[in-house]
Protein backbone atom coordinates (compact mmCIF):
# COMPACT_ATOMS: atom_id res chain seq x y z
CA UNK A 1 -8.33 -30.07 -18.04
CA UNK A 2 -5.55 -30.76 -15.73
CA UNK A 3 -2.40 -29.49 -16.55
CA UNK A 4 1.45 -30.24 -15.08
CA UNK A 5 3.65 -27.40 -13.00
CA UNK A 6 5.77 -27.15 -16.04
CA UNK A 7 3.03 -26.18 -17.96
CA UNK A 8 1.44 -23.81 -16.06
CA UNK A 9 4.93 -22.14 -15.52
CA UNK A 10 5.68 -21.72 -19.37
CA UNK A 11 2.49 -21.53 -21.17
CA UNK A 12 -0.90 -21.24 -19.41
CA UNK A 13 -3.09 -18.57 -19.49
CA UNK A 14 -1.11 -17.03 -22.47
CA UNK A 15 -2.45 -16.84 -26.05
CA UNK A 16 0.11 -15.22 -28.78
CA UNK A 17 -2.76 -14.79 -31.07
CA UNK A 18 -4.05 -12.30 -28.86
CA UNK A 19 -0.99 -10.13 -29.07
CA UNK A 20 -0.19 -10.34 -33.00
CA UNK A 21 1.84 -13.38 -32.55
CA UNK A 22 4.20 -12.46 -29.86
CA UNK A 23 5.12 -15.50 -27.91
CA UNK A 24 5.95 -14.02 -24.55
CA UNK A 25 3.22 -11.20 -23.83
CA UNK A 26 3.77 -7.28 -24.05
CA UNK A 27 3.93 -5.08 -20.95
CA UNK A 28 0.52 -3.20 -19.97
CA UNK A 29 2.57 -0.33 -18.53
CA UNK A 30 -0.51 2.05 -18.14
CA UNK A 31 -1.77 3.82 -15.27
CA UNK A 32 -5.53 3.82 -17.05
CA UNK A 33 -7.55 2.06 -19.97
CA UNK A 34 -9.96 4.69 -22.14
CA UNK A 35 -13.31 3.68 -23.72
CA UNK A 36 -15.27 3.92 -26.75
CA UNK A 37 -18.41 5.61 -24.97
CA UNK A 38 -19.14 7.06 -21.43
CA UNK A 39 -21.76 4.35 -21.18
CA UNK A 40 -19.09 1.80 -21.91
CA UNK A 41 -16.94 3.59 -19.18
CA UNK A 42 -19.21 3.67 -16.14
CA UNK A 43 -20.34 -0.22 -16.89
CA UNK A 44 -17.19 -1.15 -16.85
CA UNK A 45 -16.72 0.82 -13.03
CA UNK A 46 -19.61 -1.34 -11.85
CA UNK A 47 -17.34 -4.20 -11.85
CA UNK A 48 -13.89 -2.88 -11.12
CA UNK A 49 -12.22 -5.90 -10.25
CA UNK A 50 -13.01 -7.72 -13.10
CA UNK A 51 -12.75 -5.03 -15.95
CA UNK A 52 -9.73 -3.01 -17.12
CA UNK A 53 -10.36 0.45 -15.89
CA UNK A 54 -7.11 1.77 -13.35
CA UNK A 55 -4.28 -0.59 -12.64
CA UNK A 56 -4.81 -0.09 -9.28
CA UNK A 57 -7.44 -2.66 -9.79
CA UNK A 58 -6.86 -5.13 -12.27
CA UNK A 59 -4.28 -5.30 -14.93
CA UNK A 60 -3.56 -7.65 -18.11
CA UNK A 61 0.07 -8.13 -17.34
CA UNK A 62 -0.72 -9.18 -13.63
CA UNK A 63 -3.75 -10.91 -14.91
CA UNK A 64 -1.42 -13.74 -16.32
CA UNK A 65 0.65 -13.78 -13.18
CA UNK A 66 -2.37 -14.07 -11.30
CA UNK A 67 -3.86 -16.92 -13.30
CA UNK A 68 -0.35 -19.03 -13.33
CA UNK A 69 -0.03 -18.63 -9.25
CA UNK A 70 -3.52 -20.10 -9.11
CA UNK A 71 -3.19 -22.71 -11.20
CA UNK A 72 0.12 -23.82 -9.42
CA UNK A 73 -1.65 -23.69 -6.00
CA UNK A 74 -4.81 -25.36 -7.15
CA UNK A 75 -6.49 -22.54 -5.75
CA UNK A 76 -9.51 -20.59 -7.02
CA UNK A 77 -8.27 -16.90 -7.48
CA UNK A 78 -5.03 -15.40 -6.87
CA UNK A 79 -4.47 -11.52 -5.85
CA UNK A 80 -1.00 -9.85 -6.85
CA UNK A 81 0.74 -7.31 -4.09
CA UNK A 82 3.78 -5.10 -4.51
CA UNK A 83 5.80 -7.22 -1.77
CA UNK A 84 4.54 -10.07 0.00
CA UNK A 85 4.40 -7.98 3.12
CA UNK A 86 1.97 -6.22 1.22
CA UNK A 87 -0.05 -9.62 1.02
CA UNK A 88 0.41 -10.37 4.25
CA UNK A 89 -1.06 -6.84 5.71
CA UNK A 90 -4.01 -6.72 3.20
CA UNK A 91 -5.11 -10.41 4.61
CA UNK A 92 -4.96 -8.88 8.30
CA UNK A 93 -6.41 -5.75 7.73
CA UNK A 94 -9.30 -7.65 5.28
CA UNK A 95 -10.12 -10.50 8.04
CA UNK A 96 -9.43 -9.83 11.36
CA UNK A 97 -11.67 -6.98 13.68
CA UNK A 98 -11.30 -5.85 16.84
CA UNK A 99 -11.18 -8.79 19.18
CA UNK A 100 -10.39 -11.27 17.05
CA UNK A 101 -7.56 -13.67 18.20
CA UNK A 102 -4.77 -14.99 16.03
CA UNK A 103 -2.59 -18.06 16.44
CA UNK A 104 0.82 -18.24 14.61
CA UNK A 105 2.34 -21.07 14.19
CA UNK A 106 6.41 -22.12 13.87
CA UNK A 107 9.06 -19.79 13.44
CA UNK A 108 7.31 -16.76 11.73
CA UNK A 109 9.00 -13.90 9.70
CA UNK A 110 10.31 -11.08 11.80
CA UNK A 111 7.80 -8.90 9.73
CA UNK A 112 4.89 -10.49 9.68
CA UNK A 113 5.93 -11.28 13.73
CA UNK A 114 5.99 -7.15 14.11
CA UNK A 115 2.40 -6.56 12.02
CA UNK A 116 0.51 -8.66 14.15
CA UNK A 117 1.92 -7.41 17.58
CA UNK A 118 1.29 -3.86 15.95
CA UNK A 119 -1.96 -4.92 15.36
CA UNK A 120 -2.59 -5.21 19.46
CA UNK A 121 -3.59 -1.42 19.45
CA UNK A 122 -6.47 -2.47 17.06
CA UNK A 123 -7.70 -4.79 19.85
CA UNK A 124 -6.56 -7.71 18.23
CA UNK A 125 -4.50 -10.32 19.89
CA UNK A 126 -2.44 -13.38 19.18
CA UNK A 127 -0.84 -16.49 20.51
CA UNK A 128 2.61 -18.17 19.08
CA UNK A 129 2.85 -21.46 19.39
CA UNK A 130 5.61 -24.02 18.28
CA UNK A 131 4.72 -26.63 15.98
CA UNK A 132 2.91 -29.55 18.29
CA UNK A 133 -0.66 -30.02 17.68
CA UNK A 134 -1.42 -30.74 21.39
CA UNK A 135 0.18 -26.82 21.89
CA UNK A 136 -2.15 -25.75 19.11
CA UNK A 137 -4.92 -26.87 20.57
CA UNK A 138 -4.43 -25.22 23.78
CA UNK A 139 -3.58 -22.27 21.89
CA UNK A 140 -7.41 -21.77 20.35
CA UNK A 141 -9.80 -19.39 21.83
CA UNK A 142 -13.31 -18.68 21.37
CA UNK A 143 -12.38 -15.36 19.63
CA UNK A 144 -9.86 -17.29 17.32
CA UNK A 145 -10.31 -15.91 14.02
CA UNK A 146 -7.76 -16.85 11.72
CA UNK A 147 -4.52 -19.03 11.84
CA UNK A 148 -1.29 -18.15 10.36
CA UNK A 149 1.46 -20.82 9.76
CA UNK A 150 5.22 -20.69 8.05
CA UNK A 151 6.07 -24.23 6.82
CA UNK A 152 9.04 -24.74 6.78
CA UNK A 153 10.09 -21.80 8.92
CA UNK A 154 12.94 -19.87 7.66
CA UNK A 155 15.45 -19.49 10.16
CA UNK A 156 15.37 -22.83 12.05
CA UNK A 157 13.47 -24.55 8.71
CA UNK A 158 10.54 -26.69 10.99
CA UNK A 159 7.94 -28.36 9.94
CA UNK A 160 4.25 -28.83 10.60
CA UNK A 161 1.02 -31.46 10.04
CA UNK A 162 -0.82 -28.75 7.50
CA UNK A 163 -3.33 -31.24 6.95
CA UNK A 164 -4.02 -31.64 10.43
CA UNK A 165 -3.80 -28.31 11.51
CA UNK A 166 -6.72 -27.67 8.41
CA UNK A 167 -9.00 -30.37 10.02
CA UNK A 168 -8.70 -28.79 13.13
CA UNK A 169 -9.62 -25.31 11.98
CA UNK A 170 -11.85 -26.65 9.86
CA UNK A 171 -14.18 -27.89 12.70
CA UNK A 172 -13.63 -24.53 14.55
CA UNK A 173 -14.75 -22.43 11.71
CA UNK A 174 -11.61 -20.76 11.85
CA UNK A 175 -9.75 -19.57 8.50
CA UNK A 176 -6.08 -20.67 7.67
CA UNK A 177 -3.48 -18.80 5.82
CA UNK A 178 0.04 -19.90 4.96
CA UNK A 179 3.04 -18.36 4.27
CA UNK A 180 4.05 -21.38 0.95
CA UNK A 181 7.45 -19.03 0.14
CA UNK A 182 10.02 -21.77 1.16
CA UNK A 183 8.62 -24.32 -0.79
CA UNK A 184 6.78 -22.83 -4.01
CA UNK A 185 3.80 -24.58 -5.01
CA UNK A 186 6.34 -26.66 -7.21
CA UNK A 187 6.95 -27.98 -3.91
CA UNK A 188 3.93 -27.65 -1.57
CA UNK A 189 0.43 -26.89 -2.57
CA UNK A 190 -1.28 -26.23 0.96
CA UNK A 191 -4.71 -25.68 -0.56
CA UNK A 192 -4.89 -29.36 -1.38
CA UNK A 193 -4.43 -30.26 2.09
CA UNK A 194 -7.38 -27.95 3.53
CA UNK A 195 -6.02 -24.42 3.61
CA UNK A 196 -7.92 -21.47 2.98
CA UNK A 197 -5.18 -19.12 2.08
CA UNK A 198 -1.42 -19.69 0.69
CA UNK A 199 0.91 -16.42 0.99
CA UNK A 200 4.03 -16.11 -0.95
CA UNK A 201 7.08 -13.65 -1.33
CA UNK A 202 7.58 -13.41 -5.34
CA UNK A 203 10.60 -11.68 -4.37
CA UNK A 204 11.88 -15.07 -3.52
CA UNK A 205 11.82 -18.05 -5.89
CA UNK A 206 9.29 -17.21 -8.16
CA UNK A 207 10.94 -14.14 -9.51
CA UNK A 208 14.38 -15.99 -8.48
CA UNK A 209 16.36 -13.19 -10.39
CA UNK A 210 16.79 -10.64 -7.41
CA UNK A 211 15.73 -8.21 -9.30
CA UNK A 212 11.78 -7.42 -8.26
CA UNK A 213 9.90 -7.61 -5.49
CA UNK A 214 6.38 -8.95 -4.97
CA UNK A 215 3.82 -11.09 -3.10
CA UNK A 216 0.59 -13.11 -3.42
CA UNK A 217 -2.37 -14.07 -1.97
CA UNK A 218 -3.89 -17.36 -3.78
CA UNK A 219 -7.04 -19.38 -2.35
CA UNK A 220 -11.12 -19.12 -2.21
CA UNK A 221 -12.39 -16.91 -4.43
CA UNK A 222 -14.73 -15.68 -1.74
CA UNK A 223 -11.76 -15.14 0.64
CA UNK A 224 -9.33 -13.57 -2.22
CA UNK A 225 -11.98 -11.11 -3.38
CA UNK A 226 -12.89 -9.72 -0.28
CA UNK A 227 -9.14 -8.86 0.15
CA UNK A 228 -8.59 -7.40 -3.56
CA UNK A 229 -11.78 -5.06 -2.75
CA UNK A 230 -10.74 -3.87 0.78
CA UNK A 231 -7.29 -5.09 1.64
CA UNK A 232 -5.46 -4.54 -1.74
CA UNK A 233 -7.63 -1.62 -3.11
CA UNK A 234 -7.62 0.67 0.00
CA UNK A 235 -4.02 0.26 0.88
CA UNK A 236 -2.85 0.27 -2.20
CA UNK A 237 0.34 -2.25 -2.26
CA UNK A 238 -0.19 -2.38 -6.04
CA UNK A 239 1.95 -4.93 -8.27
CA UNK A 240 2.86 -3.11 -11.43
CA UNK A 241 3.15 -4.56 -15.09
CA UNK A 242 6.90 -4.28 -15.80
CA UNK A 243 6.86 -5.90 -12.06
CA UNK A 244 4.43 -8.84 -12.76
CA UNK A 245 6.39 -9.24 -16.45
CA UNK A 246 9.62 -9.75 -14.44
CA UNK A 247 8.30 -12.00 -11.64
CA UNK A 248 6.31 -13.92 -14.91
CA UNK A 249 10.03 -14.36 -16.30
CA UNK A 250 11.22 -15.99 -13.22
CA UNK A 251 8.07 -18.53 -12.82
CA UNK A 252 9.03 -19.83 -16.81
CA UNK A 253 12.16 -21.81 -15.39
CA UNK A 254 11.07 -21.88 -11.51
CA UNK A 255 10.29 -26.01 -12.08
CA UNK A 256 14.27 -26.37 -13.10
CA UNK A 257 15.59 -23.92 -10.83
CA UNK A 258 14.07 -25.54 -7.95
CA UNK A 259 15.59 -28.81 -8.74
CA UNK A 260 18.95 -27.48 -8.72
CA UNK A 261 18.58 -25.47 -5.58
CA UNK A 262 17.59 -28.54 -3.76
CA UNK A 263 20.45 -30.97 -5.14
CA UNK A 264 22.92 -28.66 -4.60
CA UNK A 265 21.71 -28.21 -1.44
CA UNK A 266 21.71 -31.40 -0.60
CA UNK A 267 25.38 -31.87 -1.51
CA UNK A 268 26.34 -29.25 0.62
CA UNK A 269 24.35 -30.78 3.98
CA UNK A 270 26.13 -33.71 2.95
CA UNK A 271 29.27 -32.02 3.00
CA UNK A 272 28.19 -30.01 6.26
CA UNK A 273 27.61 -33.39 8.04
CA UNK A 274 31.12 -34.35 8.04
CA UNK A 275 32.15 -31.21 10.31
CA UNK A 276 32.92 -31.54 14.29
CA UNK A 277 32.34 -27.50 13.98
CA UNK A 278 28.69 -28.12 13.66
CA UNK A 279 26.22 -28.62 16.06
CA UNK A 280 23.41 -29.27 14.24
CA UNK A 281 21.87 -28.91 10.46
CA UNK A 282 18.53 -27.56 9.91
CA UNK A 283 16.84 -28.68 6.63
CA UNK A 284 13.36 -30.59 5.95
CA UNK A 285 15.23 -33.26 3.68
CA UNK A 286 16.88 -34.38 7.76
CA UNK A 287 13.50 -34.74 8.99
CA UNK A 288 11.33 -37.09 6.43
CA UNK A 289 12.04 -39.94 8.93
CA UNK A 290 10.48 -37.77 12.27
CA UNK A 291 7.58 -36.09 10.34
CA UNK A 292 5.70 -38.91 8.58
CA UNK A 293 3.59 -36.38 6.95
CA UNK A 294 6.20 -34.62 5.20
CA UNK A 295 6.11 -37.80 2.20
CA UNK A 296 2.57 -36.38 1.05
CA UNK A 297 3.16 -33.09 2.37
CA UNK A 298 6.13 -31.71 0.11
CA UNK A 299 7.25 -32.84 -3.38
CA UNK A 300 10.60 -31.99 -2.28
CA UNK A 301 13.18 -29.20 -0.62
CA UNK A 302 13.94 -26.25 -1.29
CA UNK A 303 17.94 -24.50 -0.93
CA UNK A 304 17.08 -22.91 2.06
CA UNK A 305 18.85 -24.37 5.25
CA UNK A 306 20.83 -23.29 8.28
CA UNK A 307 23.12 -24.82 10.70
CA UNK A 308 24.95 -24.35 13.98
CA UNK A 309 28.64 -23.39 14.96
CA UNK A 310 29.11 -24.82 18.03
CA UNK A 311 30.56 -22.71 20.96
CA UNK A 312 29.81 -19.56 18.02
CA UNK A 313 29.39 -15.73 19.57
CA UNK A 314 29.15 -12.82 17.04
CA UNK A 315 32.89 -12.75 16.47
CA UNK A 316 32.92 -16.25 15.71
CA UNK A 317 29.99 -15.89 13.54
CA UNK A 318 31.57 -12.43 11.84
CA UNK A 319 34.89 -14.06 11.06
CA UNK A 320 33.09 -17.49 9.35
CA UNK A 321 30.99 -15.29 7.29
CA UNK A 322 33.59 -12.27 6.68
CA UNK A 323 36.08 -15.48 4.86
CA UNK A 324 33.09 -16.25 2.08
CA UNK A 325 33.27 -15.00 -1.31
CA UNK A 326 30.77 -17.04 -3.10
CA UNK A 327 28.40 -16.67 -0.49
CA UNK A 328 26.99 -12.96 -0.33
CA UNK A 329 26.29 -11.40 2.92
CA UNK A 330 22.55 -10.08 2.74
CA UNK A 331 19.04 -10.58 3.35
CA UNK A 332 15.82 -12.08 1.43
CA UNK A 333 17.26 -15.37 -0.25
CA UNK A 334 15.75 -17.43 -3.25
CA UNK A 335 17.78 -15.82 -6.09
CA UNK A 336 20.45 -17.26 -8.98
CA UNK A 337 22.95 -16.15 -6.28
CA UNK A 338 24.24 -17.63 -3.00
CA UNK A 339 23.60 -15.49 0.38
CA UNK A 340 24.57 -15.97 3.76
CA UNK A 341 23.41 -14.26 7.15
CA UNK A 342 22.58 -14.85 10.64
CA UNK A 343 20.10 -13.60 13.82
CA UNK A 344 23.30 -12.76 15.73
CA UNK A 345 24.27 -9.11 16.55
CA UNK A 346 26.66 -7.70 18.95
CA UNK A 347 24.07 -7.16 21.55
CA UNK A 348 21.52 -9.88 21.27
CA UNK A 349 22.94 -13.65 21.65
CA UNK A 350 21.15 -13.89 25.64
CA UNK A 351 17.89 -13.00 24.03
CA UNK A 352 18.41 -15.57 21.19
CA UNK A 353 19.58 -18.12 23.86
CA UNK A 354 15.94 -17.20 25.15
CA UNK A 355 14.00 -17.93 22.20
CA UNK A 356 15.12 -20.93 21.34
CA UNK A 357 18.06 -19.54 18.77
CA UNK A 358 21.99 -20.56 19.00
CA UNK A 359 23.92 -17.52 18.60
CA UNK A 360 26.02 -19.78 15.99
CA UNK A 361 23.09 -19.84 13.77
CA UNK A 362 24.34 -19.42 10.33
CA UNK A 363 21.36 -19.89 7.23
CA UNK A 364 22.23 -20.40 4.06
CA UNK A 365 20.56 -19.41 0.89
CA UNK A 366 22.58 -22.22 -1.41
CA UNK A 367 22.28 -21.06 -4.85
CA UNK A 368 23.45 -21.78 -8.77
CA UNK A 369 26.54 -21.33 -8.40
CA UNK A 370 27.07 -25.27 -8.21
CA UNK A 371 27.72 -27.19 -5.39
CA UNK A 372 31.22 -27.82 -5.84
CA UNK A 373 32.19 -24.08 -5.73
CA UNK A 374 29.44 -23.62 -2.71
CA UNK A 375 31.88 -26.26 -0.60
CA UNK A 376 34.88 -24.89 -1.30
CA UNK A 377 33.73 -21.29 -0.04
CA UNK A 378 32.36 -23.03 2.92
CA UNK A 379 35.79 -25.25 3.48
CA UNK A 380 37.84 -21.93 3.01
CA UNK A 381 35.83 -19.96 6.39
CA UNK A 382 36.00 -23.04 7.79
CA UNK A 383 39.54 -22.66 7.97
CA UNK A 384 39.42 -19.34 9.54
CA UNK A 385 38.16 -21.27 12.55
C-alpha cells in the first residue's frame, strides 16, 4: 500500500484501538517491561531488538517514530538516537575499522568534520572533497569504505548529483550515508536515488518546536541493524519516550511547516536580491538552472539560506546581527522561530578566507514568524550599515 507524506506524518503506524481509544498514543516512559513467566522473560532476551525488554533497546513510543521516519524515507528500518550526533557516531563506530578510508563530501557539519578527524587515532582516514564528481573520483581509494555527503550543505547551502555519486559507489562496493537534515524526506528522499544510509538531526525540522533533541539513522535493514546492535546499544545515545513523543508531535504538521519555511524564505531572497550590500545569496531554489539534477532530486527548499556582506569583518558582521530582534542569535536552526549566526569570530576571518568562507557570511534560519516581519528586521540592521 503506498501511502502520501501527509499520511505517514499524521497517522501511520498508529492504531487508537490499541490504546483504549486514545487518538494520539500514550508515553512508554519506562526504563523496563516485566513478564508473565521467566520462560517468557529470557525468550524475549533472545531477540532484544525486536521485543520489549529495556528501553535501551527498543521502545513502543520510539517504535512509532521509527516506523514514520522509514516510511518517509522509503527506507527499510529506521534506528532512533538521542541527538543526531549520536547517529552519526554509532554509523562510524558500526562500519568503519582500522584502515578504512572515508570520503566526505560538500560542506560537512563542524561535528561530524571533528568525529572523523578524531577518528585518525583509530587508523582510519579520510578525504574532503568539494562537490565535482571528477574530484570524487580522484578522491576514492582502494581502502574506501564508506562515503559521507551533506546535501545541501549548511553553511554555504551546495548541492550535489546523489544519484550519481550512488552509481559510483555502487560499482565500488562502497556504502553511502547522508546527512537528509536540510531537506526532510518531505523534501529529499536519498534512498530512492541509491543511498544506503540517510542521517537526520530531529532536533531540526522534524521536531521543529526547539524543544528536544534527537537523530536518526533510516536505510537497509541489514545496514540499520548492525548499527542498533553495536553502534546504538554499546554507546548508548538512547532516544527516550517523552523524547520520541515530542519529536512525533513535530513530524504531525512537518508537511505544512515546511511549505511555509520555504515561501517565506523565498520572499526574503527576493527581498535580499535587491541589496548592493550583498555579495552573494546562497540557497538551492538560485541554483535549479546550474544543477539539472536538482528537478528530480528535491521536491522543494527548505528556510535555510545564507548570504554575503560585502567588504564584512566581525564588527561589521556583530553590528548587522546585534540590530535584529526577530531574528535570534543562536545555533541549530529548523524551529517555529527565526535564528541568525555566522562562522566569523574575532580571530578567525584569514582562516575562513582560506577555506573558501567570506568573513561576511551571515545564515539565516527564516522561520514562522512571516515574511513580512522577517524583512523588516532585516531592513532595520540594514540600516545600521
Amino acid at each position: 500500500m503506498t501511502y502520501t507524506d501527509e499520511e505517514i506524518c499524521t497517522q501511520f503506524g498508529e492504531d487508537p484501538h490499541k490504546h483504549n481509544g486514545a487518538v494520539t498514543p500514550p508515553i512508554y516512559q519506562t526504563s523496563l517491561f516485566a513478564f508473565r513467566s521467566f520462560k517468557e522473560f529470557t525468550e524475549a532476551q533472545k531477540l532484544e531488538r525486536e521485543n520489549y525488554v529495556y528501553s535501551r533497546g527498543v521502545n513502543p513510543t520510539v517504535n512509532i517514530l521509527e516506523r514514520k521516519l522509514a516510511a518517509l524515507e522509503k527506507g527499510e528500518q529506521c534506528k532512533c538516537f538521542s541527538s543526531g550526533m549520536g547517529a552519526i557516531s554509532a554509523m562510524f563506530f558500526t562500519l568503519l575499522k582500522s584502515g578504512d578510508h572515508v570520503v566526505l563530501i560538500n560542506n560537512i557539519y563542524g561535528a561530524t568534520t571533528q568525529l572523523i578527524k578524531y577518528l585518525s587515532k583509530f587508523n582510519i582516514s579520510y578525504s574532503f572533497v568539494d562537490h565535482q564528481l571528477t574530484n570524487i573520483h580522484e578522491a576514492i581509494q582502494d581502502n574506501t569504505k564508506l562515503i559521507y555527503v551533506e546535501s545541501p550543505g549548511t553553511m554555504l547551502m551546495k548541492v550535489v548529483d546523489l544519484q550519481a555519486i550512488a552509481q559510483l559507489a555502487k560499482s565500488k562496493g562502497i556504502i553511502t550515508a547522508i546527512d537528509n537534515t536540510w531537506s526532510t524526506p518531505i523534501f529529499q528522499k536519498p534512498l530512492t536515488l541509491g543511498f544506503n544510509l540517510s542521517i537526520h538531526s530531529l532536533t531540526k525540522y522534524i521536531g521543529g518546536h526547539s524543544d528536544v533533541v534527537g537523530g536518526a539513522v533510516i536505510g537497509d535493514q541489514a545496514l540499520v541493524d548492525d548499527i542498533f546492535q553495536y553502534g546504538y546499544q554499546l554507546n548508548g545515545a538512547v532516544l527516550g519516550a517523552h523524547d520520541a513523543y515530542l519529536i512525533n508531535r513535530g513530524l504531525r504538521t512537518l508537511p505544512i511547516r515546511l511549505k511555509q519555511h520555504q515561501e517565506n524564505a523565498l520572499k526574503v531572497i527576493d527581498y535580499l536580491r535587491t541589496k548592493h550590500e550583498i555579495v552573494k545569496i546562497h540557497h538551492p531554489s538560485l541554483e535549479k538552472s546550474q544543477f539539472p539534477f536538482l528537478e528530480k532530486q528535491m521536491k522543494g527548499f527548505s528556510g535555510l539560506l545564507s548570504f554575503e556582506l560585502k567588504d564584512a569583518n566581525f564588527a561589521s558582521v556583530s553590528k548587522f546581527i546585534d540590530a535584529l530582534s526577530i531574528f535570534k542569535i543562536g545555533v541549530s536552526w529548523g524551529g517555529f522561530e527565526s535564528l541568525v549566526t555566522s562562522p566569523v569570530k574575532d580571530n578567525n576571518e584569514q582562516q575562513l578566507i582560506e577555506e573558501g568562507i567570506s568573513p561576511g557570511l551571515i545564515r539565516l534560519s527564516i522561520g514562522l514568524e512571516g515574511a513580512e516581519l522577517q524583512i523588516n528586521d532585516l531592513e532595520k540592521a540594514y540600516r545600521q550599515l
